[in-house]
PDB file of N, CA and C in Angstrom:
ATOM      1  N   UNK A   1     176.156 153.261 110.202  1.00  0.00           N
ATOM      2  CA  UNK A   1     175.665 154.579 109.833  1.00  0.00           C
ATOM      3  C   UNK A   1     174.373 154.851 110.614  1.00  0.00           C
ATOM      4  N   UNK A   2     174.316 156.050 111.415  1.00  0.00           N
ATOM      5  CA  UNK A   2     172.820 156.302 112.046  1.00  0.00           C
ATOM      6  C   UNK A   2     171.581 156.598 111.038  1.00  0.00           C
ATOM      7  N   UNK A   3     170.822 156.403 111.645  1.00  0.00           N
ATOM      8  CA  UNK A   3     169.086 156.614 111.092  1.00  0.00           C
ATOM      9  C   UNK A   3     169.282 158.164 110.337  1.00  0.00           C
ATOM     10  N   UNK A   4     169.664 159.107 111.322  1.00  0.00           N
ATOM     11  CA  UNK A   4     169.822 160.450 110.672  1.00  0.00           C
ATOM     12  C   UNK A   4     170.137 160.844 109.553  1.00  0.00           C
ATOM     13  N   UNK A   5     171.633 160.074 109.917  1.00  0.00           N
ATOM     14  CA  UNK A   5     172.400 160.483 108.872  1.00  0.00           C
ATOM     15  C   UNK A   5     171.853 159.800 107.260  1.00  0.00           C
ATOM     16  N   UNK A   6     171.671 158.713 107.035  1.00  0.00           N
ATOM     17  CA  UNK A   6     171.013 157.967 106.245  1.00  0.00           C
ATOM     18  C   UNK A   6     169.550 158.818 105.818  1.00  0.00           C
ATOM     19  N   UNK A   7     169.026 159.177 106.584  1.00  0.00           N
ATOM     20  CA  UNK A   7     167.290 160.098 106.243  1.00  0.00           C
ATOM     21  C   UNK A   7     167.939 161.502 105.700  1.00  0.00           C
ATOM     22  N   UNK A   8     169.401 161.795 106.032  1.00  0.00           N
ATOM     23  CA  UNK A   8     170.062 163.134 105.623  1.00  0.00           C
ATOM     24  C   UNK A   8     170.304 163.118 103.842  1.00  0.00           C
ATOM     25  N   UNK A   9     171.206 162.170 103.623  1.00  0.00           N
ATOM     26  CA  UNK A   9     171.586 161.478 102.243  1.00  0.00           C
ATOM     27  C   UNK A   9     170.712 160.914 101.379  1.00  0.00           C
ATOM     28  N   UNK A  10     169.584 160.662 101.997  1.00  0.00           N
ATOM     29  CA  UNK A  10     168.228 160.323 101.404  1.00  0.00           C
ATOM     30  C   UNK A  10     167.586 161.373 100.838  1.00  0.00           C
ATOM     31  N   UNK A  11     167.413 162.409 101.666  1.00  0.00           N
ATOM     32  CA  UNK A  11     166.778 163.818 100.835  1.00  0.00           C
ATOM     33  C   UNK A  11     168.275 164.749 100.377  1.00  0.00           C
ATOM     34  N   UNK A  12     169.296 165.029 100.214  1.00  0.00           N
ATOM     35  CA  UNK A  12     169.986 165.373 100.201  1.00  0.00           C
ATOM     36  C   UNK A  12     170.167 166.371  98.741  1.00  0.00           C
ATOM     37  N   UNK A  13     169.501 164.562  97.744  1.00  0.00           N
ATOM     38  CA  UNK A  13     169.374 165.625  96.474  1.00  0.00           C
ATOM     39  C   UNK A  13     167.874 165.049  96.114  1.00  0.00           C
ATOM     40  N   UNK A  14     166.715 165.978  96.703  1.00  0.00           N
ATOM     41  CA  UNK A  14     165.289 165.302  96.964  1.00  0.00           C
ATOM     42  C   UNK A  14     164.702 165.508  94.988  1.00  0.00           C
ATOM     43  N   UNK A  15     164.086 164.887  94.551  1.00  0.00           N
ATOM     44  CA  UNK A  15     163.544 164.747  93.455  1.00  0.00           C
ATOM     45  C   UNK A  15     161.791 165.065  93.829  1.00  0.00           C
ATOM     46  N   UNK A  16     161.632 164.910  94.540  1.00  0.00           N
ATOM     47  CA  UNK A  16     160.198 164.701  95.586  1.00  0.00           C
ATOM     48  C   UNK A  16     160.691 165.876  96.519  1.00  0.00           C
ATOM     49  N   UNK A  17     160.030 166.952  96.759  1.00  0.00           N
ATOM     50  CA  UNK A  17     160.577 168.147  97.957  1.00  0.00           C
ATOM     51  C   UNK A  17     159.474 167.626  98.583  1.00  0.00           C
ATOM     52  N   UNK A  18     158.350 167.646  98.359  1.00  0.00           N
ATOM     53  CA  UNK A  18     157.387 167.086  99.577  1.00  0.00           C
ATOM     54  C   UNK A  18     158.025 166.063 100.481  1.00  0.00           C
ATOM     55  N   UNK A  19     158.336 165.039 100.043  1.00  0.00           N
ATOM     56  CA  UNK A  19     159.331 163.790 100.591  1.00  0.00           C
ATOM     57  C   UNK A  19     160.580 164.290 101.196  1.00  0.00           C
ATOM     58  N   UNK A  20     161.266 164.984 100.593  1.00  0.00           N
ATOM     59  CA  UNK A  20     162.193 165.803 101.209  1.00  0.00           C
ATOM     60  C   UNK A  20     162.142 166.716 102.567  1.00  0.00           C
ATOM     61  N   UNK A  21     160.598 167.028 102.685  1.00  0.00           N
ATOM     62  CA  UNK A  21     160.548 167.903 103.394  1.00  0.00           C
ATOM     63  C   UNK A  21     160.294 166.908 105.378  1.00  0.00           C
ATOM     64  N   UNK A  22     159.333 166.313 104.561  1.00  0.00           N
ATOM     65  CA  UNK A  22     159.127 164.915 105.606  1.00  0.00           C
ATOM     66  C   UNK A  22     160.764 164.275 106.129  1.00  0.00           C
ATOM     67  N   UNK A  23     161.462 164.216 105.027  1.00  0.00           N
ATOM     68  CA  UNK A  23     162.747 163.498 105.542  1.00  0.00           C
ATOM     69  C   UNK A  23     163.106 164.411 106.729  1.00  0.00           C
ATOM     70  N   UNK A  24     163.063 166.182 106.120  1.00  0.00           N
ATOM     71  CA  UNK A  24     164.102 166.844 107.273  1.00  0.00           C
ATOM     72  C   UNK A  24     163.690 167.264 108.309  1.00  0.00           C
ATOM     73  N   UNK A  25     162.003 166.954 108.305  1.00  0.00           N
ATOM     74  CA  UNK A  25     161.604 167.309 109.760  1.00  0.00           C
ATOM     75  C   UNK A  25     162.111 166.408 110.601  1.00  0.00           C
ATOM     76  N   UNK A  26     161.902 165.009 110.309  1.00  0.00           N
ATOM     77  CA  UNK A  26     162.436 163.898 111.030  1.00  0.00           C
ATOM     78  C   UNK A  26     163.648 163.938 111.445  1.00  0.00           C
ATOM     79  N   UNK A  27     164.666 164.145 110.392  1.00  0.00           N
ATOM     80  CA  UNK A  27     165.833 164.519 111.132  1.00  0.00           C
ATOM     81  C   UNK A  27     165.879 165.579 112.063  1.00  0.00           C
ATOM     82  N   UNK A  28     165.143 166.498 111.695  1.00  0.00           N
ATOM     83  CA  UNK A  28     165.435 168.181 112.729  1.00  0.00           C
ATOM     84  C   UNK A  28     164.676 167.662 113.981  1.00  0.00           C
ATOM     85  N   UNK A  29     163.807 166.489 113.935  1.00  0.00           N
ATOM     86  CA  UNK A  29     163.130 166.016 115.434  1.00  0.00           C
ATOM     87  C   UNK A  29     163.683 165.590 116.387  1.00  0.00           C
ATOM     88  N   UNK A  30     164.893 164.072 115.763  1.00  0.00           N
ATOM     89  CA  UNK A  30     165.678 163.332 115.935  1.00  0.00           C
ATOM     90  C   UNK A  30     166.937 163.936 116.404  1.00  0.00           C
ATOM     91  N   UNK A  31     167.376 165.216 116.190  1.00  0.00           N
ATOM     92  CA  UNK A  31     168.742 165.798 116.577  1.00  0.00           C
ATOM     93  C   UNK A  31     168.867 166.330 117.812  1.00  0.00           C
ATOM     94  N   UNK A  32     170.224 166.126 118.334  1.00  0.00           N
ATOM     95  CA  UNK A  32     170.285 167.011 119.944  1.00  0.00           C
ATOM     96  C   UNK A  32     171.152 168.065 119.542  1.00  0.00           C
ATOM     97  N   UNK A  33     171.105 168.740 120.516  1.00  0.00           N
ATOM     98  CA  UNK A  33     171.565 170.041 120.394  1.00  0.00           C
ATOM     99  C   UNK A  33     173.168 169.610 120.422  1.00  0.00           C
ATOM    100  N   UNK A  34     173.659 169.121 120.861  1.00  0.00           N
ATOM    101  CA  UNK A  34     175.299 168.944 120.011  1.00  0.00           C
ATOM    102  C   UNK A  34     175.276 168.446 118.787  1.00  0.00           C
ATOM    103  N   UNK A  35     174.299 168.545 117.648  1.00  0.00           N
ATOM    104  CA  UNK A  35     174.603 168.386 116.814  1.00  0.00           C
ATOM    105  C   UNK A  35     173.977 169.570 115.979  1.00  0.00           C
ATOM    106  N   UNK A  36     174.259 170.823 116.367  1.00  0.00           N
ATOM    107  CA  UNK A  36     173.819 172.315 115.816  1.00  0.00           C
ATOM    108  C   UNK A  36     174.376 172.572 114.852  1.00  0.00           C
ATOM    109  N   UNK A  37     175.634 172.408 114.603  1.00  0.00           N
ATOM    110  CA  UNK A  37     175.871 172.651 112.714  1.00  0.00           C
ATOM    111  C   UNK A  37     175.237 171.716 112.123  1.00  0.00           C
ATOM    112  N   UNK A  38     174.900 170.173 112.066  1.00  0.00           N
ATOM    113  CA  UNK A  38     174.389 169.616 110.846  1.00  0.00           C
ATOM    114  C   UNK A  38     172.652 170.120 111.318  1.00  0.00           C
ATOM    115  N   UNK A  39     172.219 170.785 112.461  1.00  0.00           N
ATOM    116  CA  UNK A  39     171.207 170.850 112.159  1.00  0.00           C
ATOM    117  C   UNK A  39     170.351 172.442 111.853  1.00  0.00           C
ATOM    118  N   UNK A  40     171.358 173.384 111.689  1.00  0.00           N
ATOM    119  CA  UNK A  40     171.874 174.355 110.926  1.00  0.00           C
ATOM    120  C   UNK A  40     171.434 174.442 109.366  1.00  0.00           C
ATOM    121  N   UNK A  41     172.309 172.990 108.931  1.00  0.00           N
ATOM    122  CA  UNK A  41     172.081 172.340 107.168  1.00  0.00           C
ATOM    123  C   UNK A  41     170.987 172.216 107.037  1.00  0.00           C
ATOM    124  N   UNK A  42     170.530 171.322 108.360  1.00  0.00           N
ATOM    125  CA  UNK A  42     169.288 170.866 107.680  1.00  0.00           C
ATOM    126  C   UNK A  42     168.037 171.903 107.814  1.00  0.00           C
ATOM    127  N   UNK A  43     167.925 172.427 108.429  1.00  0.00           N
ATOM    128  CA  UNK A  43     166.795 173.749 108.089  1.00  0.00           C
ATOM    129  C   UNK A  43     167.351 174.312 107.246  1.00  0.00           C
ATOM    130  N   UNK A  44     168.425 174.522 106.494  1.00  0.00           N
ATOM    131  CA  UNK A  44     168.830 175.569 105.079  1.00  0.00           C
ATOM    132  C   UNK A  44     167.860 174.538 104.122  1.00  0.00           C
ATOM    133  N   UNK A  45     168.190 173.625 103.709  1.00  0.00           N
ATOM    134  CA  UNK A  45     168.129 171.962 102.907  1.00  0.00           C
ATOM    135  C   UNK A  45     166.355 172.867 103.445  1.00  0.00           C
ATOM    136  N   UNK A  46     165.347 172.424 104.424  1.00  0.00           N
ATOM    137  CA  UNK A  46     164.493 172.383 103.846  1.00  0.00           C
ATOM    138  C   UNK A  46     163.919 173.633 103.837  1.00  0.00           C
ATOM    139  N   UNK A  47     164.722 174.648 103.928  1.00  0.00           N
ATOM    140  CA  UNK A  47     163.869 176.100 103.362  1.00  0.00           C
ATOM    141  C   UNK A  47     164.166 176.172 102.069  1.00  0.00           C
ATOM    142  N   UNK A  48     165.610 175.227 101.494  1.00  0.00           N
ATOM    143  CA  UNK A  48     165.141 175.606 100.256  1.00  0.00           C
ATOM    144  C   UNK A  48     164.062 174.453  99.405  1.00  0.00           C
ATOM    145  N   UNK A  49     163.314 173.586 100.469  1.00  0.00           N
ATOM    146  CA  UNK A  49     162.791 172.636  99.708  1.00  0.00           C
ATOM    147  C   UNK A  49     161.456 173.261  99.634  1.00  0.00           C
ATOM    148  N   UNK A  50     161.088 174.504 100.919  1.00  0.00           N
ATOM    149  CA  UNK A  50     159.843 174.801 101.014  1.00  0.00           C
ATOM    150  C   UNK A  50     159.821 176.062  99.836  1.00  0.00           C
ATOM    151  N   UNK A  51     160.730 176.517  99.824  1.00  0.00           N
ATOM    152  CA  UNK A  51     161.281 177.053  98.534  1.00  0.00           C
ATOM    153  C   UNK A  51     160.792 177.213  97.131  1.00  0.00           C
ATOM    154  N   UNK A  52     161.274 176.280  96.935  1.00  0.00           N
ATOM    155  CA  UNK A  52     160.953 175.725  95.599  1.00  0.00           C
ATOM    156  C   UNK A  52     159.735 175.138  95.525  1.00  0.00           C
ATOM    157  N   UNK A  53     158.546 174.361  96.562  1.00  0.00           N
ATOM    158  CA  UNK A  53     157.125 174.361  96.851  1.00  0.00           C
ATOM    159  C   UNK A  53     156.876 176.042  96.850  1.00  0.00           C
ATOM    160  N   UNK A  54     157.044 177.009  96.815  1.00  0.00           N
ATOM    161  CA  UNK A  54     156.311 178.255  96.804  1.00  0.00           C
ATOM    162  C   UNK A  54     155.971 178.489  98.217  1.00  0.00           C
ATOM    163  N   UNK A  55     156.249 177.821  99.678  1.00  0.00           N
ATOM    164  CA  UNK A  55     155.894 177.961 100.920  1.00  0.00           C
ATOM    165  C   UNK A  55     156.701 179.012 101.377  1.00  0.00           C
ATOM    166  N   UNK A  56     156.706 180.541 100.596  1.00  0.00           N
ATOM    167  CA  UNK A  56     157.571 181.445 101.003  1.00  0.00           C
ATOM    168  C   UNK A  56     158.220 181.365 102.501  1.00  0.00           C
ATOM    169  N   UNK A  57     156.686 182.150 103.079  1.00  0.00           N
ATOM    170  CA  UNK A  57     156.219 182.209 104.725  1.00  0.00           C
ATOM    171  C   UNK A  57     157.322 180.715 105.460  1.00  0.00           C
ATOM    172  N   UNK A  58     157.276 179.890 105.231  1.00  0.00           N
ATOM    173  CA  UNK A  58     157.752 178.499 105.498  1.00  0.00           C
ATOM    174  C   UNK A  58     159.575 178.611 105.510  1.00  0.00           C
ATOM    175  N   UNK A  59     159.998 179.153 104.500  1.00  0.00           N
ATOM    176  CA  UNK A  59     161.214 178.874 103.757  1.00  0.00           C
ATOM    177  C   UNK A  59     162.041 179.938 104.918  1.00  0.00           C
ATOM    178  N   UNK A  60     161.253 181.143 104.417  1.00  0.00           N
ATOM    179  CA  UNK A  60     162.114 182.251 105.521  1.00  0.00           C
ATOM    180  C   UNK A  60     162.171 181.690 106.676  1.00  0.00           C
ATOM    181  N   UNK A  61     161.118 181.050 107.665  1.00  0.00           N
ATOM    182  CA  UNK A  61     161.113 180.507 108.932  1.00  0.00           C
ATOM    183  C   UNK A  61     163.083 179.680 109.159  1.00  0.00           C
ATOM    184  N   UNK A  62     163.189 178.957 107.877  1.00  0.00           N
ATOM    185  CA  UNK A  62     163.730 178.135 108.196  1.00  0.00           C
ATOM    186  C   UNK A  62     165.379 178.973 107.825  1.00  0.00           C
ATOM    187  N   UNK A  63     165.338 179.188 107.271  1.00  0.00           N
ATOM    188  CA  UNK A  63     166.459 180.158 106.628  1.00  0.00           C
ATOM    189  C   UNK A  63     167.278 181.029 107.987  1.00  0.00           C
ATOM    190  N   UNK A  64     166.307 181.531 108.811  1.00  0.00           N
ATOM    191  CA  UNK A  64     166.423 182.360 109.950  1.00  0.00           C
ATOM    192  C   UNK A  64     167.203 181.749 111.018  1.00  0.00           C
TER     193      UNK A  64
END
């Protein structure tokens, strides 16, 4: 199983969104561009983590 994917399933269902949020930058750092749908998810995953932190400004970024 890759690093990614594992840091993906790790925040996946985050209890911690701060932690969560750290997980999906790493992944969104770590990804190449053939992998544009899972990295698609993962900016949804953390706009809604910035979300639910109240980081409106943040959330829309990612949503977009």
């Amino acid at each position: 199983m890759t690093e990614g994917k594992l840091m993906y399933e790790k925040a996946l269902y985050p209890e911690d969104y701060e932690e969560a949020l750290k997980v999906f930058t790493q992944a969104i750092s770590k990804s190449s561009s053939a992998q544009i749908l899972h990295l698609n998810h993962i900016y949804h995953l953390r706009g809604l983590c910035e979300f639910k932190l109240k980081n409106y400004d943040k959330a829309e970024r990612d949503f977009q």
